[in-house]
Each structure stands twice: as structure tokens, then as C-alpha cells.
Protein backbone atom coordinates (compact mmCIF):
# COMPACT_ATOMS: atom_id res chain seq x y z
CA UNK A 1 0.00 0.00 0.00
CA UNK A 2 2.53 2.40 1.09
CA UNK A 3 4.39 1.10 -1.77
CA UNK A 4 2.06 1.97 -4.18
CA UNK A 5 1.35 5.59 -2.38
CA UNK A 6 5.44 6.62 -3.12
CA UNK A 7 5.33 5.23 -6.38
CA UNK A 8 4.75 8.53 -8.56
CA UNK A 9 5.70 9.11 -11.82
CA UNK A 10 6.04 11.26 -14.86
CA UNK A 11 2.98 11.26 -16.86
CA UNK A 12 0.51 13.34 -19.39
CA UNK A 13 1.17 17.01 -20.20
CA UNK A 14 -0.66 19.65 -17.99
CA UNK A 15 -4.45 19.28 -17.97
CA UNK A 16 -6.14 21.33 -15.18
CA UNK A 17 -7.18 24.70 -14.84
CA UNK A 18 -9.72 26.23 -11.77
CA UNK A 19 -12.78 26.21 -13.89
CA UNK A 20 -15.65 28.46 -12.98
CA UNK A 21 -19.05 26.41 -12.29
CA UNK A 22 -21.64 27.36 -15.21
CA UNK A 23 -23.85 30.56 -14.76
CA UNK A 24 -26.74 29.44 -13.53
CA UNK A 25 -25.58 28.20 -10.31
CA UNK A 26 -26.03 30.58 -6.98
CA UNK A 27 -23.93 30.61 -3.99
CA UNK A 28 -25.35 30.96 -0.45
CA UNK A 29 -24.45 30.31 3.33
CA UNK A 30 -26.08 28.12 5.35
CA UNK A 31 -25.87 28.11 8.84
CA UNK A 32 -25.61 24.25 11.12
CA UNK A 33 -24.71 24.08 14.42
CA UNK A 34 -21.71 25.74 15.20
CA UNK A 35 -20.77 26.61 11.39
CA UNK A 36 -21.49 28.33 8.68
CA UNK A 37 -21.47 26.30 5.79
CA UNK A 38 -20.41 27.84 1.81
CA UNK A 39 -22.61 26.49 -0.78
CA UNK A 40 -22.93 26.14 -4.36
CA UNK A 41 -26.66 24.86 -6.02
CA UNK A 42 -27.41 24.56 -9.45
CA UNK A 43 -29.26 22.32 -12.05
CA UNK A 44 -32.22 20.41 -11.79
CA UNK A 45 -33.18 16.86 -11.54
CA UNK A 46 -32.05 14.10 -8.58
CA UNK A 47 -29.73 15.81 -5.98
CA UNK A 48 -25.93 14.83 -6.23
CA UNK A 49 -24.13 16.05 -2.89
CA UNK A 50 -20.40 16.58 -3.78
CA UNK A 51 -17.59 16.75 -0.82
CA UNK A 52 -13.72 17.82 -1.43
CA UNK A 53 -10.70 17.49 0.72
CA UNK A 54 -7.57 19.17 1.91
CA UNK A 55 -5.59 21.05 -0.84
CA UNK A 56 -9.11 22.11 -2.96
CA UNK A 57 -12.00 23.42 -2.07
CA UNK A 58 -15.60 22.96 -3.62
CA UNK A 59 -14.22 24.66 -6.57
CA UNK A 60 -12.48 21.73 -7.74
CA UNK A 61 -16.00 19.73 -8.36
CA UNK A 62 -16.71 22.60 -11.66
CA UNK A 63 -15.97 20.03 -14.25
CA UNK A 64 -17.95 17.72 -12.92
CA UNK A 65 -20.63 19.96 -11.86
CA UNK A 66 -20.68 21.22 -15.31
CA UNK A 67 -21.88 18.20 -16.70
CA UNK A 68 -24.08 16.70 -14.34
CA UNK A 69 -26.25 19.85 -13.41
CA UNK A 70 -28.20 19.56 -16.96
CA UNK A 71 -29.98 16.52 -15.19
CA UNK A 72 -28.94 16.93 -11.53
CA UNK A 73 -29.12 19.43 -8.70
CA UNK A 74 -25.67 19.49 -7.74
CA UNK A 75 -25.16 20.90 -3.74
CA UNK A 76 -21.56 21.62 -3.47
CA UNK A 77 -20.40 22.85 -0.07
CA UNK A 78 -17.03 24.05 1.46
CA UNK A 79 -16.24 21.52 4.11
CA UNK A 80 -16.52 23.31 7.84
CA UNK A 81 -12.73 25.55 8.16
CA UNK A 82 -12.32 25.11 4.65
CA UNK A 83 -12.60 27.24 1.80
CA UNK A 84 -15.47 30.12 2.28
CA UNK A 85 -17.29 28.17 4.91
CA UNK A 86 -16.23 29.53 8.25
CA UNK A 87 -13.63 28.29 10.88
CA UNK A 88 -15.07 27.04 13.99
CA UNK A 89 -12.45 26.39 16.73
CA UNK A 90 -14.44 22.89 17.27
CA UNK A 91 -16.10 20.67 15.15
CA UNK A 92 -13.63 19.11 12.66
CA UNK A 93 -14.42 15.36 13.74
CA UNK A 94 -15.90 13.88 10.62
CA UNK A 95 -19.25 12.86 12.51
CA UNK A 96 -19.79 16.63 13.18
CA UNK A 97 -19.09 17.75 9.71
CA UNK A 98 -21.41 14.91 8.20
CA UNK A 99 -23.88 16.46 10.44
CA UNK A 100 -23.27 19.95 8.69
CA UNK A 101 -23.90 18.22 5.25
CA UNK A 102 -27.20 17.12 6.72
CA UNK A 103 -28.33 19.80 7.48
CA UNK A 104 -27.49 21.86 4.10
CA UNK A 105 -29.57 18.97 2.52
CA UNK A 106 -32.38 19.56 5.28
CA UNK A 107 -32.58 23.57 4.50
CA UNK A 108 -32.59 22.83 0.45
CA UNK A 109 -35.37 20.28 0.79
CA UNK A 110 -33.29 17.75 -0.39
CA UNK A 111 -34.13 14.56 1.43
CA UNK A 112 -32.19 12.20 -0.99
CA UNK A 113 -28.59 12.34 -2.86
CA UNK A 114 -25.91 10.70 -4.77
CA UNK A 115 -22.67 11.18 -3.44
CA UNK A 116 -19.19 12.51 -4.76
CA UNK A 117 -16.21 12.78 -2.54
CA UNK A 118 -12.15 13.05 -2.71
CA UNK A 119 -9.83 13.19 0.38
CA UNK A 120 -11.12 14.36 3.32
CA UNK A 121 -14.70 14.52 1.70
CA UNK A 122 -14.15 11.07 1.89
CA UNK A 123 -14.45 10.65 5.44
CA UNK A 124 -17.26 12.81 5.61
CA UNK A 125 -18.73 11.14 3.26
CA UNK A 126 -18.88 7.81 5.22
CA UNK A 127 -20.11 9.79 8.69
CA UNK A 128 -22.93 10.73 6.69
CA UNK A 129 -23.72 7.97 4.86
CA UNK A 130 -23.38 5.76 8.00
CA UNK A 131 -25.24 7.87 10.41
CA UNK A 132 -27.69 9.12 7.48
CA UNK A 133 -27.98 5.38 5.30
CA UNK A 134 -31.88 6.34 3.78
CA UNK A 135 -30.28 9.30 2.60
CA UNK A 136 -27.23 8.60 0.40
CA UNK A 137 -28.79 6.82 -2.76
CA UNK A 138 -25.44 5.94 -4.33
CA UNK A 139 -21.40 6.98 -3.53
CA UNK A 140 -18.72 7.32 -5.75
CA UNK A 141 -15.41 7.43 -3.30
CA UNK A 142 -12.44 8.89 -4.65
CA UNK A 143 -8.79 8.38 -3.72
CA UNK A 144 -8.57 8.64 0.34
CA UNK A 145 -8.87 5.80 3.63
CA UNK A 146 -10.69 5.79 6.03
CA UNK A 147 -9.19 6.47 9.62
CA UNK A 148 -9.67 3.76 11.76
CA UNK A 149 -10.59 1.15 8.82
CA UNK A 150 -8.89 -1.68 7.10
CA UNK A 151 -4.91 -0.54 6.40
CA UNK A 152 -4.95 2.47 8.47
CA UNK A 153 -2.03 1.93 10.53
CA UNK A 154 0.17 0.82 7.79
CA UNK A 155 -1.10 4.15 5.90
CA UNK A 156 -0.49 6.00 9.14
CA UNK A 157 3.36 5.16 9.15
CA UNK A 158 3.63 6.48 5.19
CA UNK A 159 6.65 9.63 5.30
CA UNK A 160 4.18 10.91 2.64
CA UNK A 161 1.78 11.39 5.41
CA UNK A 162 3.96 13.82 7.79
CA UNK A 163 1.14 16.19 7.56
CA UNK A 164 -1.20 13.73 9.98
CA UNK A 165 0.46 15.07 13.08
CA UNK A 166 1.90 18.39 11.68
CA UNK A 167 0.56 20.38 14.88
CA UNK A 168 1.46 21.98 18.26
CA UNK A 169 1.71 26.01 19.52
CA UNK A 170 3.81 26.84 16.67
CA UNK A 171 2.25 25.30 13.67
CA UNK A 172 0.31 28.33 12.62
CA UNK A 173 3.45 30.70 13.19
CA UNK A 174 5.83 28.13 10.74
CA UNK A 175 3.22 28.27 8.12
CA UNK A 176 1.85 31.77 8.40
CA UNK A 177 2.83 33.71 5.35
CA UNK A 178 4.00 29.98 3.89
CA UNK A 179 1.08 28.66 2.43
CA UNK A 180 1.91 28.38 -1.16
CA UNK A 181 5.19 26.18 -0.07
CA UNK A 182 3.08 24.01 2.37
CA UNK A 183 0.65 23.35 -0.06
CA UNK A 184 3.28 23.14 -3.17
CA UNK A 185 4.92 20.16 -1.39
CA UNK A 186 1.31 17.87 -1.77
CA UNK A 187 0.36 18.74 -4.86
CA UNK A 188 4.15 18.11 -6.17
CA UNK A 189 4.26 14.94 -3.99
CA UNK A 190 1.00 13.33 -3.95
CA UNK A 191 0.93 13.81 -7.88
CA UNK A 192 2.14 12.02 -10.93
CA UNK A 193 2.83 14.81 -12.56
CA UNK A 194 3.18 17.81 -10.84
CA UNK A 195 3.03 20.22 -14.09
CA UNK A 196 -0.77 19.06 -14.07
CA UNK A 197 -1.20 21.29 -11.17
CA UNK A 198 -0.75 24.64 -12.97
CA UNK A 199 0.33 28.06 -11.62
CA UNK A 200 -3.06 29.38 -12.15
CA UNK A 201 -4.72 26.49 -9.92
CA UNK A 202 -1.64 26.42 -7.34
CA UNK A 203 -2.50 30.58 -6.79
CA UNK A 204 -6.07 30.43 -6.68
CA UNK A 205 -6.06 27.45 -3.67
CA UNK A 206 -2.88 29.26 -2.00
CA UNK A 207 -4.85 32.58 -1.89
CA UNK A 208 -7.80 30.84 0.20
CA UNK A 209 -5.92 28.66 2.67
CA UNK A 210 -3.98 32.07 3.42
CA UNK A 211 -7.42 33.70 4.27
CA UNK A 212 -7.00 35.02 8.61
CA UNK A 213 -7.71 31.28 10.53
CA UNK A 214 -7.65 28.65 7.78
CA UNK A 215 -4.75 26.52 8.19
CA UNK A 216 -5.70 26.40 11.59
CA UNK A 217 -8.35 24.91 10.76
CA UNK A 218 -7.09 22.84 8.31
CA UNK A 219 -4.71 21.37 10.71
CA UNK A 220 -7.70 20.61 13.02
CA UNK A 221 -8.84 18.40 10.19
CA UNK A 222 -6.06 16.18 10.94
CA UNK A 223 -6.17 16.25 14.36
CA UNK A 224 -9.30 14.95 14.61
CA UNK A 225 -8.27 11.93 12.92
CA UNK A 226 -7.82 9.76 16.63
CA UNK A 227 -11.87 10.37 17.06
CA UNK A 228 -12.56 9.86 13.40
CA UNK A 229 -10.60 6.79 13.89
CA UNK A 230 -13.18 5.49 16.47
CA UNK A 231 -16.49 6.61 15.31
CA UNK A 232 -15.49 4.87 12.09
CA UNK A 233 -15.12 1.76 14.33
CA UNK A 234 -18.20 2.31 15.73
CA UNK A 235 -19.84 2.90 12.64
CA UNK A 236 -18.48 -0.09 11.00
CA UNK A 237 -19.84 -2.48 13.88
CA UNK A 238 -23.38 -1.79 13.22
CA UNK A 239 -23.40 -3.05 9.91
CA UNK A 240 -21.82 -2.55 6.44
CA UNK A 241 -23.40 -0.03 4.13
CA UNK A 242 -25.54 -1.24 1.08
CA UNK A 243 -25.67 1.60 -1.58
CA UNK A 244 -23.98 0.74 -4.43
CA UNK A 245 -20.44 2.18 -4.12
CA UNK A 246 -18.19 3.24 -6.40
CA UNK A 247 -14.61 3.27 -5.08
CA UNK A 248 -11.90 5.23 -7.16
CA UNK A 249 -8.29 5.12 -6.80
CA UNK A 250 -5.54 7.05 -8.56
CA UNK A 251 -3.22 4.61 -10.18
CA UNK A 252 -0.28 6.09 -8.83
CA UNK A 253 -1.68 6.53 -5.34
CA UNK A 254 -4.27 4.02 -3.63
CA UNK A 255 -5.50 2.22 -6.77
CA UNK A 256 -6.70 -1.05 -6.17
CA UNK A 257 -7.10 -0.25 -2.64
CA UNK A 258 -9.53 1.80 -2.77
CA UNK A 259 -12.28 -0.55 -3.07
CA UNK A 260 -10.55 -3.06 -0.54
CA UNK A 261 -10.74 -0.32 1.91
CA UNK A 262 -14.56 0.52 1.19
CA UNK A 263 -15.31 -2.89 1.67
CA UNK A 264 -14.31 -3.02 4.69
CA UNK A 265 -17.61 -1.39 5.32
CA UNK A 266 -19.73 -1.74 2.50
CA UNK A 267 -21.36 -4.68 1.15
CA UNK A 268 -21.63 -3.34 -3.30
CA UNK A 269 -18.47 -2.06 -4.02
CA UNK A 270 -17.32 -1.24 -7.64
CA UNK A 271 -13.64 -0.72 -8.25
CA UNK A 272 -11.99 1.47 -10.49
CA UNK A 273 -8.76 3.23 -11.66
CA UNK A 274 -7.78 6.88 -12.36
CA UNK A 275 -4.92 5.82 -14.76
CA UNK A 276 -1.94 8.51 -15.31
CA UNK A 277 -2.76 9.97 -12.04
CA UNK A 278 -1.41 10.69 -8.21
CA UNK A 279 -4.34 11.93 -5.99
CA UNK A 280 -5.26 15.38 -7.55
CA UNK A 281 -7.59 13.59 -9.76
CA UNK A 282 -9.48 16.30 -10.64
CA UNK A 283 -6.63 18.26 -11.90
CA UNK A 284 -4.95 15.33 -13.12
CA UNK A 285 -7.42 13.95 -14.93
CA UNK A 286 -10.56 15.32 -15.26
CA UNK A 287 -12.34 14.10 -18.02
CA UNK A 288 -11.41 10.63 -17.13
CA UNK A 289 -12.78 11.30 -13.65
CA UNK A 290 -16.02 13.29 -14.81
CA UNK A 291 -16.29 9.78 -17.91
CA UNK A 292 -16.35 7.60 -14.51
CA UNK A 293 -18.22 9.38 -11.97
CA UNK A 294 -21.23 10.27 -14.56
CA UNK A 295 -21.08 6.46 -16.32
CA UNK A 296 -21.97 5.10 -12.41
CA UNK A 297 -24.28 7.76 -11.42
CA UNK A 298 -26.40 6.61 -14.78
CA UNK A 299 -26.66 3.12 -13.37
CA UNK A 300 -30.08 3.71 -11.75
């Protein structure tokens, strides 16, 4: 596993750019218990709920949300202390922020939803479907493990994953000012091709993790990983989830295990591959992962 995590490699010619979400969507806040939660809604048709992770914001989702909001109503939020949603000083267990998502579904009307997630939207993603099953129609799980579940310690001892326990009084100091070389180092790491990260995309995510109290937060994220770890564990002993899953790793990061992982606690798992591509599979590959995503959210 960890193996297969370091193995990155050259591969195809820049592809990414931050791509604005098409003009009929709106923007609005939405307020949960404790945060204020960022959120973009547009289309029409069967709700698809889609959740990024550390290194991206909501924004990344426009390629996708471009195509599936001319037959879905796409929801997609900025996690809590990410992006334009605000930055609690408490909250950033993943149980928490699956409750946030619940709620933005409660105050759109939207009782049912397909789901989309990458990284840490991952892990939200299985609080909510596991506390919220009737609600989460189908999942397509992108590139990330769950704390707690299957391979976790082996995933915990990865050098790639320094960032786990990157934390203490001075954190925010070492950082402050830093954020475009904190967040250079995962995107040039964690890819398998670095160039596919462009300038244009590297600015645009630097400028909002430098916003006054997000790295803070951000580094919360990680810390919260010990109780994630547990309520996971919990989770998992009640049962497996049934929704059909789709589990997606990036060839040159999790791969295959991706859908070893998710069944671990689900019982209708797909598998699939991201080929030429480290994590940032948006920016990596796009089309590919738009091709993948849409193909399985057809299968009704």
C-alpha cells in the first residue's frame, strides 16, 4: 500500500485549470450548528451532494458539476474551516461535519442524494452515509482511507503522510505567510505529474488557505483523525453499508485499494482506476474522472 502511495511518476502534459461552475448556479451560506457552511446549487433533476478534501475546495467539483447539473441538482459545499465556509475552533471530527452536510440537505429540501467525494470529503462522506444510510442513494469514493478502517495503521506510518500530526503552539506561526510552499509540497508529492497542477490552480487554492484562521483549521482536520478513527469503528460495527459504491483510486496513489478499503464497510463495491494519475484527480485527470463518476451515477 505504502508502496504503491510513493510510487509517482512522470505522466501526461498539464491538464487542469480552476474552472468556474456554469452561470446558472447561486452561492449561499447556510448556517448548522456551530458553522457556517459555503454552498454552491445549481441544475435540476435528482440531488448529487459533492464533498472535497484538503488542498481544494468545492471549486475543484466545476468540471464535474458542469456536466451533471443539466440533469442533476448538484449541492456543493465548502467543508466546515475550509474554503469560504467559516472556521469554527471545534467541530472538525468527521461525525460533526457529516452532520453539517445534513443539514445543508435539510434547509434545500433535499431529502435524498448521490454522493461525490475526494480526500477528506471522503471521510465525511462515510459519517454521513453511516449515520444518514436512507439518505445517500449511491457513492462514488475517490482516492482517500478511512481512519480507523482496514490498512490504516500501515497508511499512518507512510513519510508521505507527515502532515497527519503536523501540529502543536507553533504550527500556525511556521506556516503563516508559507502557504503556497506548504501546499506546493502535496500537490508536487502526492501527484504524478506535478506540471498538471498549474500556476493558475496552485494561486487560486494558495490565496484561500492564506485567508485570517484557515490553516488552523485545516490542521484541526487532521487532528481529529484519533476520534474519526473510532467513530469509524463504531460505525463499521453496526453493519456494512448497502448503496452501491463506487470506489476510485488514482493509479499512482491508492489504486486497487480503494475498493478493498470501502469494503471493509460496505457490502456493493465497484472498483476502479484513475490511470496517469497521483491523488489530484481532478486536476490530473478530469475528463477521465467526470467519464467515470457520470457512467456510475447513470446506473439507476
Amino acid at each position: 500500500m505504502v508502496a504503491a502511495i510513493i510510487a509517482l511518476i512522470v505522466a501526461l502534459p498539464a491538464s487542469a485549470e480552476v474552472r468556474p461552475f456554469p452561470g446558472g448556479f447561486k452561492t449561499q451560506e447556510i448556517k448548522t450548528d456551530g458553522a457556517t457552511i459555503y454552498v454552491r446549487v445549481g441544475g435540476k433533476g435528482p440531488a448529487v451532494v459533492m464533498l472535497h478534501g484538503f488542498g481544494d475546495t468545492g471549486d475543484m467539483w466545476a468540471p464535474l458539476a458542469t456536466v451533471l447539473a443539466k440533469d442533476h441538482t448538484v449541492i456543493v459545499p465548502d467543508l466546515r474551516g475550509m474554503g469560504l465556509s467559516s472556521y469554527p475552533d471545534t467541530g472538525y471530527d468527521k461525525k460533526t461535519q457529516a452532520q453539517d452536510i445534513a443539514r445543508v440537505m435539510d434547509k434545500l429540501n433535499v431529502q435524498k442524494a448521490d454522493l461525490v467525494t475526494h480526500d477528506i470529503g471522503n471521510m465525511v462522506g462515510y459519517a454521513l452515509a453511516a449515520q444518514y444510510p436512507d439518505r445517500i442513494t449511491r457513492w462514488a469514493v475517490i482516492d482517500a482511507p478511512l481512519p480507523g478502517i482496514g490498512p490504516w495503521d500501515e497508511i499512518l506510518r507512510s513519510p508521505l503522510l507527515w502532515h497527519f500530526n503536523f501540529r502543536g503552539p507553533d504550527v500556525d506561526r511556521l506556516v503563516k505567510g508559507r502557504e503556497r510552499i506548504y501546499l506546493d509540497r502535496f500537490w508536487n508529492e502526492l501527484s504524478a505529474n506535478p506540471k498538471a497542477i498549474d500556476e493558475k490552480t496552485r494561486r487560486h487554492y494558495a490565496k484561500i488557505y492564506a485567508r485570517p484562521g484557515a490553516m488552523h483549521a485545516a490542521f484541526n482536520q487532521f487532528a481529529a483523525f484519533s476520534q474519526d478513527a473510532s467513530d469509524n469503528k463504531a460505525f463499521a460495527s453496526k453493519g456494512k453499508l448497502t448503496m452501491p459504491i463506487l470506489a476510485l483510486g488514482a493509479e499512482k496513489s491508492f489504486g486497487a485499494q480503494q475498493a478493498a478499503i470501502m469494503r471493509e464497510v460496505a457490502t456493493n463495491v465497484e472498483g476502479g482506476i484513475i490511470t496517469n494519475s497521483g491523488h489530484w484527480i481532478m486536476e490530473e485527470q478530469p475528463d477521465q474522472t467526470v467519464k467515470a463518476v457520470r457512467e456510475f451515477l447513470d446506473k439507476k
